[in-house]
Protein backbone atom coordinates (compact mmCIF):
# COMPACT_ATOMS: atom_id res chain seq x y z
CA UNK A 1 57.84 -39.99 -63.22
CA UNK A 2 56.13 -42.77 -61.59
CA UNK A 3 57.95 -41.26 -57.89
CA UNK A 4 55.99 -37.95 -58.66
CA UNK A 5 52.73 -39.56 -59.68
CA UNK A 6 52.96 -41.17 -56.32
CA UNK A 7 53.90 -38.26 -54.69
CA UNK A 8 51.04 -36.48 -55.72
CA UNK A 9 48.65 -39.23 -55.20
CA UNK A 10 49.87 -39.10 -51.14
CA UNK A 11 48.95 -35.48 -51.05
CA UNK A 12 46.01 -35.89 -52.18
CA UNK A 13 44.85 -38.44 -49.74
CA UNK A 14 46.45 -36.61 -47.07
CA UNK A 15 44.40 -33.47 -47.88
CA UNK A 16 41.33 -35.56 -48.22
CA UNK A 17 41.96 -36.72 -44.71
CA UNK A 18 42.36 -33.43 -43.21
CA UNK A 19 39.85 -31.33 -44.41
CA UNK A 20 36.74 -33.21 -42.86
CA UNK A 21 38.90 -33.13 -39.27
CA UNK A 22 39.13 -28.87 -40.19
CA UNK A 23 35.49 -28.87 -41.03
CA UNK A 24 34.46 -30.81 -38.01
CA UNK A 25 36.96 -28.66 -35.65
CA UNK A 26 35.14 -25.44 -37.04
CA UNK A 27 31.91 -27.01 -36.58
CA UNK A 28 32.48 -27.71 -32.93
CA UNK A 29 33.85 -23.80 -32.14
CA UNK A 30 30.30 -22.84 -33.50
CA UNK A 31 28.73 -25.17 -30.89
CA UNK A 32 30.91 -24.06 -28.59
CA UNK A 33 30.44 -20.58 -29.34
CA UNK A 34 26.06 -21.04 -29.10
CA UNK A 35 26.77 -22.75 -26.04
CA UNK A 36 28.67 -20.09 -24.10
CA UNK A 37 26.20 -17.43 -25.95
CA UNK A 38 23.36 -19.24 -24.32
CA UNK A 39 25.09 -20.05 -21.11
CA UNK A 40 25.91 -16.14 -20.58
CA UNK A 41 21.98 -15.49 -21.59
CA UNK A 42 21.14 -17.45 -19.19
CA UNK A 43 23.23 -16.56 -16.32
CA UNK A 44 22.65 -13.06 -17.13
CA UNK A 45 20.70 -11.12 -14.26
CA UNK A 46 17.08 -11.14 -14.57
CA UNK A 47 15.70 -7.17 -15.12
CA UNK A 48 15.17 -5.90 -11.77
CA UNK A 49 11.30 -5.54 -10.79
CA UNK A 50 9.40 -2.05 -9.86
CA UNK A 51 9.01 -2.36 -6.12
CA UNK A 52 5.73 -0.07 -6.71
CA UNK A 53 2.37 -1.83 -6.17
CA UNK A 54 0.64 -3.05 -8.94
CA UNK A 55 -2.71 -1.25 -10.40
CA UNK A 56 -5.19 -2.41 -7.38
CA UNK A 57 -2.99 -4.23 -5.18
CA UNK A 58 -3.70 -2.38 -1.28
CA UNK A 59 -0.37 -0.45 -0.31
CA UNK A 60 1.34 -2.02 3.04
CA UNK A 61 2.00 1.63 4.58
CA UNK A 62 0.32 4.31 5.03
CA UNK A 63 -1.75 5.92 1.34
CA UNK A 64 -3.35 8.71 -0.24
CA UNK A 65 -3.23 12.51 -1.22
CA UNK A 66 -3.74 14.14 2.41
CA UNK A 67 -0.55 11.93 3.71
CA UNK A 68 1.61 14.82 2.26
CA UNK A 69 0.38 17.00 4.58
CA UNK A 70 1.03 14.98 7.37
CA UNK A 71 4.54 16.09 9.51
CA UNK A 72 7.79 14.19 8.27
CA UNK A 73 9.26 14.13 11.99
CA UNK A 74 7.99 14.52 14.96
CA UNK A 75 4.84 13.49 17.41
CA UNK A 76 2.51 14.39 14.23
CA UNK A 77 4.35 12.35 12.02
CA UNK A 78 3.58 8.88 11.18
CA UNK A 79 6.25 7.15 13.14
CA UNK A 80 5.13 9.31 16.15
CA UNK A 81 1.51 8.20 15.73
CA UNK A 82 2.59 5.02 15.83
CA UNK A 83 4.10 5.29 19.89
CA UNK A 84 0.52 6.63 20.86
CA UNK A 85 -2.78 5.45 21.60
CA UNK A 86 -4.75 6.69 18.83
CA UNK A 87 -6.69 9.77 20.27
CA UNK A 88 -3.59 11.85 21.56
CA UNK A 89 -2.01 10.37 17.97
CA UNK A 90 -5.04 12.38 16.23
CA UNK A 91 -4.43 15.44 18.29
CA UNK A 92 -0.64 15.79 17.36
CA UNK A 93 -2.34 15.75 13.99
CA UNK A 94 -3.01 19.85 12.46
CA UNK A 95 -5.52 18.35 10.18
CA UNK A 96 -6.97 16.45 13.00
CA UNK A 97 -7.88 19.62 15.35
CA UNK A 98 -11.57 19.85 14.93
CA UNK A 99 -11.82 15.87 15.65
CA UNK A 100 -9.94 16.11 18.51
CA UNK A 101 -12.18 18.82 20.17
CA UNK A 102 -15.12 17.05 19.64
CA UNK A 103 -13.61 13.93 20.77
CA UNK A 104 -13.01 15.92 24.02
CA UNK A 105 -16.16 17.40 24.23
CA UNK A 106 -17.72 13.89 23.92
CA UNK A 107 -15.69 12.62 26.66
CA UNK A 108 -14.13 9.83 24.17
CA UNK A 109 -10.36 10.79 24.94
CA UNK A 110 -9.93 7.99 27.18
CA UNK A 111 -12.35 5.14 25.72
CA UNK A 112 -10.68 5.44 22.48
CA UNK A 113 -6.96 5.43 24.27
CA UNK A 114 -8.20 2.44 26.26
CA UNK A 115 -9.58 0.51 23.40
CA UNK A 116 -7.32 -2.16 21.77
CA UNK A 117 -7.46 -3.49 18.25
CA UNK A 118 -9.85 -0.54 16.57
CA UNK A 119 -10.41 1.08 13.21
CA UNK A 120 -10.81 5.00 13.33
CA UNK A 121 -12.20 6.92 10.11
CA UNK A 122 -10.97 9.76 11.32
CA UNK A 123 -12.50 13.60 9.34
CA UNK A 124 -10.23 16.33 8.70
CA UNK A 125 -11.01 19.46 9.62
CA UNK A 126 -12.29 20.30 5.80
CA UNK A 127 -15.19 17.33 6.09
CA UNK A 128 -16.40 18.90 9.56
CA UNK A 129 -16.47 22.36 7.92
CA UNK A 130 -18.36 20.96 4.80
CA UNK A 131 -21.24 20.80 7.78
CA UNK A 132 -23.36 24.60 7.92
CA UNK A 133 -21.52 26.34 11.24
CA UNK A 134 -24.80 26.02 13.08
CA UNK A 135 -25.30 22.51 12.77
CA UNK A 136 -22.03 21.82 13.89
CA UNK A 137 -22.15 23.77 16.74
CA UNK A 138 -25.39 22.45 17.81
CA UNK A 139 -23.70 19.35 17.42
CA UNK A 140 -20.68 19.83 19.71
CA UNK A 141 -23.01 21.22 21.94
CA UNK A 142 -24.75 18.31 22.49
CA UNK A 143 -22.79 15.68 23.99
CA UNK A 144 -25.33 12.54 23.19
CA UNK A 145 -25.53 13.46 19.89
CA UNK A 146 -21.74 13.94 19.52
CA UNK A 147 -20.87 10.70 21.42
CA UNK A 148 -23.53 8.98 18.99
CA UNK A 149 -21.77 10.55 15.88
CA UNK A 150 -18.10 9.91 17.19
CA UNK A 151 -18.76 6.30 17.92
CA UNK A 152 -20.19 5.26 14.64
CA UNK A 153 -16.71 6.30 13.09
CA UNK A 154 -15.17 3.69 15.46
CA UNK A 155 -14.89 -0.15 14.65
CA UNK A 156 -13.66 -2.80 17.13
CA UNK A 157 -11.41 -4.22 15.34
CA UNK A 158 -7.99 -3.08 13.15
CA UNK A 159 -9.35 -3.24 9.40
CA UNK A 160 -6.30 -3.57 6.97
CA UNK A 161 -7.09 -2.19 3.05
CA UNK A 162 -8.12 -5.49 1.75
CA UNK A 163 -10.27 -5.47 4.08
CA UNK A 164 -12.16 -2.48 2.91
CA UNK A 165 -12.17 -3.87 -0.84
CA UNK A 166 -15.76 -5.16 0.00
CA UNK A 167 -17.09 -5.29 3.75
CA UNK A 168 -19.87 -4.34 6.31
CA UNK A 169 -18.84 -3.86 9.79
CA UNK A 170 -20.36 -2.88 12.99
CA UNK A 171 -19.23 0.25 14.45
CA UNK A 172 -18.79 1.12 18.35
CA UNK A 173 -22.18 3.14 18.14
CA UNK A 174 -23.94 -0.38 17.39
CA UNK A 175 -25.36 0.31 13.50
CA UNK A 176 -22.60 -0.68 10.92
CA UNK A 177 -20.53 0.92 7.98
CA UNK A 178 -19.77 -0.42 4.62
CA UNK A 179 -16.59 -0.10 2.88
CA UNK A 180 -15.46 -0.80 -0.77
CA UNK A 181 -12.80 -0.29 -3.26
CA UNK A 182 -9.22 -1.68 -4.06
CA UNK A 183 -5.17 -0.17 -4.20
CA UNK A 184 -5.57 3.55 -2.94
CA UNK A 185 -9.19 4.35 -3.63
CA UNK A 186 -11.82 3.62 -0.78
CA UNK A 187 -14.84 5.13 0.05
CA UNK A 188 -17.00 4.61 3.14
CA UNK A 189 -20.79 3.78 3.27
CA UNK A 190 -20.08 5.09 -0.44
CA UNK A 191 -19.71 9.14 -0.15
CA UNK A 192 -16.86 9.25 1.83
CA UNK A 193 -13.21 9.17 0.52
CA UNK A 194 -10.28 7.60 2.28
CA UNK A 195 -7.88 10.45 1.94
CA UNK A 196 -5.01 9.11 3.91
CA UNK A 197 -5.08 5.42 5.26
CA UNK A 198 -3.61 2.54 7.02
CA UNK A 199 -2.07 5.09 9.95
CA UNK A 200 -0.51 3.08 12.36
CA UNK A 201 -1.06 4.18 16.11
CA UNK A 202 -0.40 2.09 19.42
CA UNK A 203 -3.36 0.84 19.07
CA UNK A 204 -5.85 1.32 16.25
CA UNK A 205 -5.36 1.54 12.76
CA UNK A 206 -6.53 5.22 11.47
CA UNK A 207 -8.09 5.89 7.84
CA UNK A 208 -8.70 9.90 7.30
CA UNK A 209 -11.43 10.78 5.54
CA UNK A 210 -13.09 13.43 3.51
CA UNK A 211 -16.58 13.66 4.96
CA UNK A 212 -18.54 13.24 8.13
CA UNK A 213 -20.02 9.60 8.97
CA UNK A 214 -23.59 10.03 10.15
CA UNK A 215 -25.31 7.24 11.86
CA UNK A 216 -27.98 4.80 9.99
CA UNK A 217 -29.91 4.71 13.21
């Protein structure tokens, strides 16, 4: 009798002694377990970010709702522009035609060619027809008046689209332009829209545009 009460005693303390080393094993496999959780959280790869511009940032390549129209291969298209000087660029250009025969008629082709580092705001053929037939005509007509229109669309230096968030700059006819706006949207001395901009050529940086730039002076 007294063997068993012994006997029982000993399992006693030997249960006593294991069950804090079970509780303290299960307790570390939960640490454990948080531990890997958080280490696979963290090693996780982050959610892949939109490579689109945000709201108002100014797009690095070319922009706007008339660039759809412009050829996908080719001289016309934007990585032909970009191999010539900006004037025969604009004439490999459909919506570009009417431009390019008054740039002619001026006698412009090779000034603008020549010229390094400009900004053109260069009309489509829609913003010189928004001009009554017989004032454009009497405009191509007359060269001075044509060279003095022409020029003021010209700036002597390559303007990127942060540059036309806010800015006044002096054109190649001698009066200046102002620009404003941010992201896509830019308008010119405030009533003409930026349709298509940041148009590489070989040397000048085109932005097409809705309407016709007439002089301040």
């Amino acid at each position: 009798m007294t063997a068993f009460r012994y006997r029982r005693a000993a399992l006693a303390l030997t249960a006593a002694a294991v069950l804090p080393l079970t509780l303290t094993a299960c307790g570390g496999d939960d640490g454990s377990s948080d531990a890997a959780a958080d280490k696979a959280s963290s090693s996780a790869p982050a959610e892949e970010k939109s490579s689109a511009p945000a709201e108002g940032t100014p797009a690095d390549g070319p922009f706007g709702p008339a660039c759809a129209t412009v050829p996908k291969d080719g001289a016309g298209s934007f990585d032909g522009m970009a191999q010539d000087p900006v004037a025969t660029a604009a004439s490999n250009n459909p919506a570009l035609s009417t431009l390019v025969t008054a740039v002619k008629k001026a006698g412009l082709v090779d000034t603008l060619n020549n010229a390094q580092n400009i900004t053109v705001f260069a009309p489509t053929n829609d913003a010189f027809a928004k001009i009554p037939k017989a004032d454009l005509d009497k405009v191509l007509a007359d060269k001075e008046m044509l060279t003095n229109i022409l020029t003021y669309h010209v700036v002597g230096e390559k303007l990127s689209p942060m540059q036309l968030e806010s800015g006044t700059y002096d054109t190649l006819q001698k009066s200046s332009l102002t620009t404003k706006g941010s992201g896509e949207n830019y308008t010119v001395n405030d009533t003409s829209k930026v349709v298509c901009g940041n148009v590489p050529t070989a040397n000048a940086t085109v932005y097409i545009v809705d309407t016709v730039l007439m002089p301040k002076s």
